[in-house]
N, C-alpha and C. Protein backbone atom coordinates (compact mmCIF):
# COMPACT_ATOMS: atom_id res chain seq x y z
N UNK A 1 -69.63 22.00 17.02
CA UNK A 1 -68.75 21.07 16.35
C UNK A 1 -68.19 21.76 15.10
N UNK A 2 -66.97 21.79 14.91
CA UNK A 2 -65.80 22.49 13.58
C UNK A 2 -65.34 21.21 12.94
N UNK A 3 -66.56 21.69 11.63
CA UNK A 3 -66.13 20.03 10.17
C UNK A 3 -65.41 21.09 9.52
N UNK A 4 -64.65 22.24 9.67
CA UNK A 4 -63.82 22.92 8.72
C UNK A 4 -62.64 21.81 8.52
N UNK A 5 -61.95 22.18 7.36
CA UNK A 5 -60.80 21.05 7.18
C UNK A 5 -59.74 22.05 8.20
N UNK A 6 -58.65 21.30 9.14
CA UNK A 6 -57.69 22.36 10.08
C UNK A 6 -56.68 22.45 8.97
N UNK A 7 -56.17 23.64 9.47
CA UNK A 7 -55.29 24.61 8.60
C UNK A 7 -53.92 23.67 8.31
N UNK A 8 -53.61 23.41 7.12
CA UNK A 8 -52.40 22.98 6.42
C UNK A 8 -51.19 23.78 7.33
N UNK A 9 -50.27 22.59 8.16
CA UNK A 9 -49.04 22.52 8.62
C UNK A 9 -47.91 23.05 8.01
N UNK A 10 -47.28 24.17 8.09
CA UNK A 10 -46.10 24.30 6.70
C UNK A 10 -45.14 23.31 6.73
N UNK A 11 -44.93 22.94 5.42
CA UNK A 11 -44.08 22.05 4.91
C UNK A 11 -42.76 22.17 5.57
N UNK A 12 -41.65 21.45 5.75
CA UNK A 12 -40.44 21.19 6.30
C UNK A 12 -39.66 21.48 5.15
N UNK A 13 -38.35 21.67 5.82
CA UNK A 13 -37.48 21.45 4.65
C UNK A 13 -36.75 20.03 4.02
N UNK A 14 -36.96 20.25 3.19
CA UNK A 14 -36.68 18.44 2.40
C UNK A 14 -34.91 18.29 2.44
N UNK A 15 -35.26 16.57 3.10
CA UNK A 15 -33.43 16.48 3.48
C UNK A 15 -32.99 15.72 2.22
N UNK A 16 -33.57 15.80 1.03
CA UNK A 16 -33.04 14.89 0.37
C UNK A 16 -31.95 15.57 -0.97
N UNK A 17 -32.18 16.76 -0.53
CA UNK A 17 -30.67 17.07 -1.94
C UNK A 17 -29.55 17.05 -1.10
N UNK A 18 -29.47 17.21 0.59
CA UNK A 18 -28.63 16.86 1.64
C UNK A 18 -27.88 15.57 1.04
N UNK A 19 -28.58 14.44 0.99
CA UNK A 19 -28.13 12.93 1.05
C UNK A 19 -27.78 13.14 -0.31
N UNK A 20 -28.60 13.56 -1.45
CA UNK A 20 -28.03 13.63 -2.94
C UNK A 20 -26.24 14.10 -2.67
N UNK A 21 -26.43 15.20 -2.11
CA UNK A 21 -24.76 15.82 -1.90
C UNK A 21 -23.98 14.59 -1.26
N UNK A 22 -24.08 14.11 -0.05
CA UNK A 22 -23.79 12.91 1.15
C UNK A 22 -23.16 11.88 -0.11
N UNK A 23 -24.03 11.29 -0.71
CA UNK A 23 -23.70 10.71 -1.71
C UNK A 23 -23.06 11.01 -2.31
N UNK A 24 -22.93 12.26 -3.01
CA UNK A 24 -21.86 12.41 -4.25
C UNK A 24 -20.84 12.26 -3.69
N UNK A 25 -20.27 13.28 -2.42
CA UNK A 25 -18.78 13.02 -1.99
C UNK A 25 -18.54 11.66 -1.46
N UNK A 26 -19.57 10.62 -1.34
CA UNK A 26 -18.84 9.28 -0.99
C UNK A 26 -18.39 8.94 -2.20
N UNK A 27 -18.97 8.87 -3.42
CA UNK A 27 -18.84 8.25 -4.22
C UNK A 27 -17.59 8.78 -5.15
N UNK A 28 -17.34 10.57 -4.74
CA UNK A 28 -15.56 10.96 -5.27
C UNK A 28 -14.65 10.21 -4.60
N UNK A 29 -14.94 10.75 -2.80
CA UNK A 29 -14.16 10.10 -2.07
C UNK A 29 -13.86 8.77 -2.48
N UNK A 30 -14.24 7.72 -2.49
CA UNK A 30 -14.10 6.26 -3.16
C UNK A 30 -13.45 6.08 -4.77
N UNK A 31 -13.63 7.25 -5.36
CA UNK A 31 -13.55 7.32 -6.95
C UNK A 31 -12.29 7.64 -6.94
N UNK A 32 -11.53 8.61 -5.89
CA UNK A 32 -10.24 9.02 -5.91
C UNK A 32 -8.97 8.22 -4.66
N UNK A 33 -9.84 7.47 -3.93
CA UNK A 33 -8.45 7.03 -2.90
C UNK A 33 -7.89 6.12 -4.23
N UNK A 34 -6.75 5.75 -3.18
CA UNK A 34 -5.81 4.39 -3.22
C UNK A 34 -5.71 3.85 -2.20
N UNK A 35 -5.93 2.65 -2.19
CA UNK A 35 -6.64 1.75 -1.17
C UNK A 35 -5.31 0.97 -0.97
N UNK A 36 -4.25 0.61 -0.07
CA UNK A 36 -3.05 0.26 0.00
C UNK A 36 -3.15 -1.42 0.31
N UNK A 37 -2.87 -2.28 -0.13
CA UNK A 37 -2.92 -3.64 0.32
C UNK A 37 -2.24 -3.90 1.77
N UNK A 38 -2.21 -4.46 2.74
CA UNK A 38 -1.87 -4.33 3.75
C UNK A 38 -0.60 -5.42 3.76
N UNK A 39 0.14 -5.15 4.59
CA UNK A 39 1.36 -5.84 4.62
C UNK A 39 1.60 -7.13 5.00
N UNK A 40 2.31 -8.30 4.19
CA UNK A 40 1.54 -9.90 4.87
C UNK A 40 2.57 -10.23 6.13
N UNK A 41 3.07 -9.36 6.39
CA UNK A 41 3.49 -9.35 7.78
C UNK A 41 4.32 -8.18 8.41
N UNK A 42 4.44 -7.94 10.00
CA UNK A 42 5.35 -6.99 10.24
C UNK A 42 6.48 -7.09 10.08
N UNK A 43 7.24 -5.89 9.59
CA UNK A 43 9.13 -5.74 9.40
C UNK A 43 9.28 -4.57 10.49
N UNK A 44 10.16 -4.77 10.71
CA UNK A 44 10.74 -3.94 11.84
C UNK A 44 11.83 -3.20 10.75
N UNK A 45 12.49 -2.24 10.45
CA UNK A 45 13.12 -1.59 9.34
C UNK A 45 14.23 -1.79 10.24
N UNK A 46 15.43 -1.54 9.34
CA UNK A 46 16.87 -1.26 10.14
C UNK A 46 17.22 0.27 10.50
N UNK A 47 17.79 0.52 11.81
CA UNK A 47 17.77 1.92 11.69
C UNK A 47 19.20 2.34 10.85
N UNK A 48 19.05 3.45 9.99
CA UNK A 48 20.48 4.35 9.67
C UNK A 48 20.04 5.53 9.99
N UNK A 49 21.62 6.33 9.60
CA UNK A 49 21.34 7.62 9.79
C UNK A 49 21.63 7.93 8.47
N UNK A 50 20.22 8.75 7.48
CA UNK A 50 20.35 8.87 6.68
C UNK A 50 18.75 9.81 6.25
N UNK A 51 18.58 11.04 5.51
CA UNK A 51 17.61 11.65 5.08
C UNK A 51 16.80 11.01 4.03
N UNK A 52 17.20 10.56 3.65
CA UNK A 52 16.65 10.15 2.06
C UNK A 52 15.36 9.23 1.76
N UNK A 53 14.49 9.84 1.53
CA UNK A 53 13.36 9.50 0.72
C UNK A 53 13.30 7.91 0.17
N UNK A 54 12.58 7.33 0.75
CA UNK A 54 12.14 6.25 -0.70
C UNK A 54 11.08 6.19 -1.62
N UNK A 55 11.68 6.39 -2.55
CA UNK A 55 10.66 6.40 -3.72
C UNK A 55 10.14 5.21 -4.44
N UNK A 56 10.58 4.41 -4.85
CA UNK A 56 10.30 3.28 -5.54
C UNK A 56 8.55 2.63 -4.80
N UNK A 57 8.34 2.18 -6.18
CA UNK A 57 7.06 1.49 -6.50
C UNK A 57 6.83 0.15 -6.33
N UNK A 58 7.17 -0.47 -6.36
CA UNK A 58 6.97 -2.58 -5.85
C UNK A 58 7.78 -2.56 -4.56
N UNK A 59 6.84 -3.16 -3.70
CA UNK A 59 7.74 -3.15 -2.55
C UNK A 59 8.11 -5.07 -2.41
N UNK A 60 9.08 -5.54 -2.23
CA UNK A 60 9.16 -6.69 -1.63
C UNK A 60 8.96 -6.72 -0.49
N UNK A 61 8.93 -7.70 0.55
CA UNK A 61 8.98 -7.68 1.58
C UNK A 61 9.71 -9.07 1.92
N UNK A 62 10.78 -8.85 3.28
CA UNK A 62 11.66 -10.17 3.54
C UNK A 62 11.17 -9.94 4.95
N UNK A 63 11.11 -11.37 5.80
CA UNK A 63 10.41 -11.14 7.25
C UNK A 63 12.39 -11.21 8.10
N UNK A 64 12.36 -11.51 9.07
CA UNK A 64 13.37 -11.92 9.60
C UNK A 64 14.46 -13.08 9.40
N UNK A 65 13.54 -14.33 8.94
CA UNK A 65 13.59 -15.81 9.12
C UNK A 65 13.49 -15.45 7.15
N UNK A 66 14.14 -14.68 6.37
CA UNK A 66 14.42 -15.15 5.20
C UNK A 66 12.83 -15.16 3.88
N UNK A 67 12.00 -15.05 4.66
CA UNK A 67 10.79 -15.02 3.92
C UNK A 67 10.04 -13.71 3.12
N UNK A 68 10.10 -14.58 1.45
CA UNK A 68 10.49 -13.07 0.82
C UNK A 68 8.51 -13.24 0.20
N UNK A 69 7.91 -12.03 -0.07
CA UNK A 69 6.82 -11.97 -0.24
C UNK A 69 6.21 -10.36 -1.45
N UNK A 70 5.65 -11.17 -2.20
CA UNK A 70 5.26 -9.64 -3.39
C UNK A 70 4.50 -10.15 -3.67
N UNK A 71 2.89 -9.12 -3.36
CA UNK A 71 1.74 -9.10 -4.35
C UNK A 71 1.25 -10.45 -4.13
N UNK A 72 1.01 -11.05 -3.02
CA UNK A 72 0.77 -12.35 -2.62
C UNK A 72 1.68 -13.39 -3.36
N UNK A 73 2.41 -13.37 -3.68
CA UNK A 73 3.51 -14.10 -4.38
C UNK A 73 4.87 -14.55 -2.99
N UNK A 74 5.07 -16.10 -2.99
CA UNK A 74 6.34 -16.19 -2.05
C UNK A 74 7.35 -16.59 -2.53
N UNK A 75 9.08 -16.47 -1.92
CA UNK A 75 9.91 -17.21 -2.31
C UNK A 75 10.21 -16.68 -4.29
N UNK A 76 10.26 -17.95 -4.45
CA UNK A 76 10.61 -17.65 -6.20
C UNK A 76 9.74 -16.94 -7.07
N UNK A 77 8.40 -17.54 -6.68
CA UNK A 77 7.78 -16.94 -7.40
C UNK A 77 7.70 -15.37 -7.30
N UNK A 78 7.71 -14.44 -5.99
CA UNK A 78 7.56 -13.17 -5.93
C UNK A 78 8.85 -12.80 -6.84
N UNK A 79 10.01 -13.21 -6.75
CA UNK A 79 11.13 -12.67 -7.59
C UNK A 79 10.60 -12.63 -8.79
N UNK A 80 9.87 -13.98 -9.53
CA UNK A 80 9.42 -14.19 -10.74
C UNK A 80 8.09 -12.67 -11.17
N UNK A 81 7.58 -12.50 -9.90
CA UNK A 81 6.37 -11.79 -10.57
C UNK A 81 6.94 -10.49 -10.43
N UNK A 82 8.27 -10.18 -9.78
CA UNK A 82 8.95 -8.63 -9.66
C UNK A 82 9.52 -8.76 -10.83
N UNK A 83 10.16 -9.73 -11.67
CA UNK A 83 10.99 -9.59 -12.63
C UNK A 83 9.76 -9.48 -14.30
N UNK A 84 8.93 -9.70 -14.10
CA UNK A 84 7.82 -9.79 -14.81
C UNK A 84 6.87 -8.05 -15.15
N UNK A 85 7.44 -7.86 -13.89
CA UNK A 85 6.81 -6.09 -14.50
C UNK A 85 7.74 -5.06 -14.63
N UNK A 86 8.92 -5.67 -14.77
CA UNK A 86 9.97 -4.93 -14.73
C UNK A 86 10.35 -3.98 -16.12
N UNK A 87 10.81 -3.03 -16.24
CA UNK A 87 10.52 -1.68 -17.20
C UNK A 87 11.67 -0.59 -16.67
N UNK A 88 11.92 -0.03 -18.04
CA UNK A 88 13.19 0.63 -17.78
C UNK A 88 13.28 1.75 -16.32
N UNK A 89 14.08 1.78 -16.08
CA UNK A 89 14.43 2.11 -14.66
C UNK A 89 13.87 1.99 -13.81
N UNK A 90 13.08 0.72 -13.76
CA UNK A 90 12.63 -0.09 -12.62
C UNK A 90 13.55 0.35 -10.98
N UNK A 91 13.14 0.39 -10.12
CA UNK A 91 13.55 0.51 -8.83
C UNK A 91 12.63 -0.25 -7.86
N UNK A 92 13.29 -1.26 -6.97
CA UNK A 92 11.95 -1.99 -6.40
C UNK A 92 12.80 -1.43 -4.71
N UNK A 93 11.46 -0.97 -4.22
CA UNK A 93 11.88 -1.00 -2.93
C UNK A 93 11.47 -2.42 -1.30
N UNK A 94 12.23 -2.50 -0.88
CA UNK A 94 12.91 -3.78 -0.37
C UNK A 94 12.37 -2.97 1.44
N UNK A 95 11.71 -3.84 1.88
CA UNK A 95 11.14 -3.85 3.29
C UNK A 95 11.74 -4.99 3.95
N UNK A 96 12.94 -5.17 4.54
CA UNK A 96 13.63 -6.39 4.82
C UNK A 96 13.34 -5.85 6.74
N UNK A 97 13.43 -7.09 7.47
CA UNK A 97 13.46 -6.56 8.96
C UNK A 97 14.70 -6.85 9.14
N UNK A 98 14.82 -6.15 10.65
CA UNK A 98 16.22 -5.70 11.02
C UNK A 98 16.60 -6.99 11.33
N UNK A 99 16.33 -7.92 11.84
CA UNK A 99 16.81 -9.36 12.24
C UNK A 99 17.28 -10.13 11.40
N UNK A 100 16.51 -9.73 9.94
CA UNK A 100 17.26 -10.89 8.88
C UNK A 100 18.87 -10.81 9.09
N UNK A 101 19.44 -11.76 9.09
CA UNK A 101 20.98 -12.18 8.71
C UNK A 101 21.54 -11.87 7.22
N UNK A 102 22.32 -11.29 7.86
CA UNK A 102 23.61 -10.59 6.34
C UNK A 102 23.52 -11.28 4.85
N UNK A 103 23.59 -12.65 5.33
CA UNK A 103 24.14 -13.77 4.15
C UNK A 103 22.84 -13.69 3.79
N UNK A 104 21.88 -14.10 4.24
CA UNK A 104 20.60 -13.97 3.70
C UNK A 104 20.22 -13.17 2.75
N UNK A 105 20.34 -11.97 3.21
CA UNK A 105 19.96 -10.54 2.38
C UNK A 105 20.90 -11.03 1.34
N UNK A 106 22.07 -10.93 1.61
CA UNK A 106 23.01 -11.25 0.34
C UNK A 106 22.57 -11.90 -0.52
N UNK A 107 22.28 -12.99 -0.59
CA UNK A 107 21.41 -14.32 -1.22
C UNK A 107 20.01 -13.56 -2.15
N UNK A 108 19.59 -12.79 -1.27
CA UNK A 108 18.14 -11.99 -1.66
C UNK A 108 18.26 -11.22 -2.96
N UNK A 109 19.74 -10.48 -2.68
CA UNK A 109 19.97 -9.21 -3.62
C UNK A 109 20.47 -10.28 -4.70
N UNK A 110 21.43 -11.45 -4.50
CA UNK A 110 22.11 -11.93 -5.91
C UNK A 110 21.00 -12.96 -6.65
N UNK A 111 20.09 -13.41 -6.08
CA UNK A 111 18.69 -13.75 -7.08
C UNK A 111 17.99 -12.84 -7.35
N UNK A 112 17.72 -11.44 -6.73
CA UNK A 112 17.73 -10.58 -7.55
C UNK A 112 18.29 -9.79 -9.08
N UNK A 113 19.56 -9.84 -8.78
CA UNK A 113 20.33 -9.68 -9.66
C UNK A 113 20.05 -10.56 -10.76
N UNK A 114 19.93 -11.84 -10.34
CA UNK A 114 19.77 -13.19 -11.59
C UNK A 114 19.00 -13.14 -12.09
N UNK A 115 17.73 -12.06 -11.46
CA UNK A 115 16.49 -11.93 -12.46
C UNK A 115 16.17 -10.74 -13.13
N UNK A 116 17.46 -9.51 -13.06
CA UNK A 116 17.42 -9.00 -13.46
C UNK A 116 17.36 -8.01 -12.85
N UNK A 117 16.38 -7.55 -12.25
CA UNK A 117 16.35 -6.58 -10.73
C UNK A 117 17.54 -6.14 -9.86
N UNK A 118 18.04 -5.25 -10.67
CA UNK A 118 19.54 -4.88 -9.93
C UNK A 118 19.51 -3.26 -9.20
N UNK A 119 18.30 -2.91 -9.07
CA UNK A 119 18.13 -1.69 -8.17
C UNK A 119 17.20 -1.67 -7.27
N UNK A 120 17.76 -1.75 -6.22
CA UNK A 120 16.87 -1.74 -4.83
C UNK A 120 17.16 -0.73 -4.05
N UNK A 121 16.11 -0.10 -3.52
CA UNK A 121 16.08 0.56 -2.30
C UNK A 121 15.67 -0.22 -1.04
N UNK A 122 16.99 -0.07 0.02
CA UNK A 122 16.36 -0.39 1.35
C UNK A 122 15.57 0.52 2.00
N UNK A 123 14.89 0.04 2.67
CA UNK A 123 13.77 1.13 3.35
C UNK A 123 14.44 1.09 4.82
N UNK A 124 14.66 2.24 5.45
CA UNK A 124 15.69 2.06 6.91
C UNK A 124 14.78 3.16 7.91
N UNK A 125 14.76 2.76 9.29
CA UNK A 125 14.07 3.79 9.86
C UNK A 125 15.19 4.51 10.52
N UNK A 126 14.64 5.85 10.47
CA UNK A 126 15.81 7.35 10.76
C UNK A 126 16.57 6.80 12.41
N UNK A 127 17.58 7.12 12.55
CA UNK A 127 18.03 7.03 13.63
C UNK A 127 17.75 8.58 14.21
């Protein structure tokens, strides 16, 4: 009979400065996105033929059927809360779908105008 103590197993390698690391890059990763609010509905864009970039920062959004929407804001009030952060050379870009009607938009841009907001970019998909 062997009462010797059996020979010590070598140690493993320790996974835990692994997860220390695991961790840190979640916590840049998360520290550095921009997390985009999602859109309160689909627009279908109008097509042009045209290169150009949109740049602008506040997006409105108009659905087909006239329905205008910012920053959970509808109707008047989104105009009210676009005209509210408004700052010199403001540019708001405008997500209207291709179905809205002419007069409509028209209507869109001249209460725009009334609130001040007189530069819009349409957003158009490339032909």
């Amino acid at each position: 009979m062997d009462l010797s103590e059996p020979p010590e197993r070598p140690r493993g390698e320790s996974i835990v400065p692994m997860i220390n690391v695991v961790f840190l890059l979640l916590i840049f990763f998360l520290m550095t996105s921009q997390l985009a609010s999602p859109e309160p509905f689909e627009v279908t864009p109008p097509e042009a033929e045209t290169d150009a970039e949109v740049e602008a920062e506040p997006v409105l959004f108009v659905s087909a059927e006239g329905r205008i929407v910012f920053d959970g804001h509808e109707g008047s009030q989104a105009i009210a809360a676009l005209a509210g952060q408004q700052e010199e050379g403001f540019v708001i870009q405008l997500r209207a779908d291709s179905g809205l009607e002419a007069k409509k938009l028209a209507a869109i841009l001249r209460d725009l105008s009334q609130a001040g907001l007189s530069r819009v970019e349409l957003v158009v998909a490339h032909k």
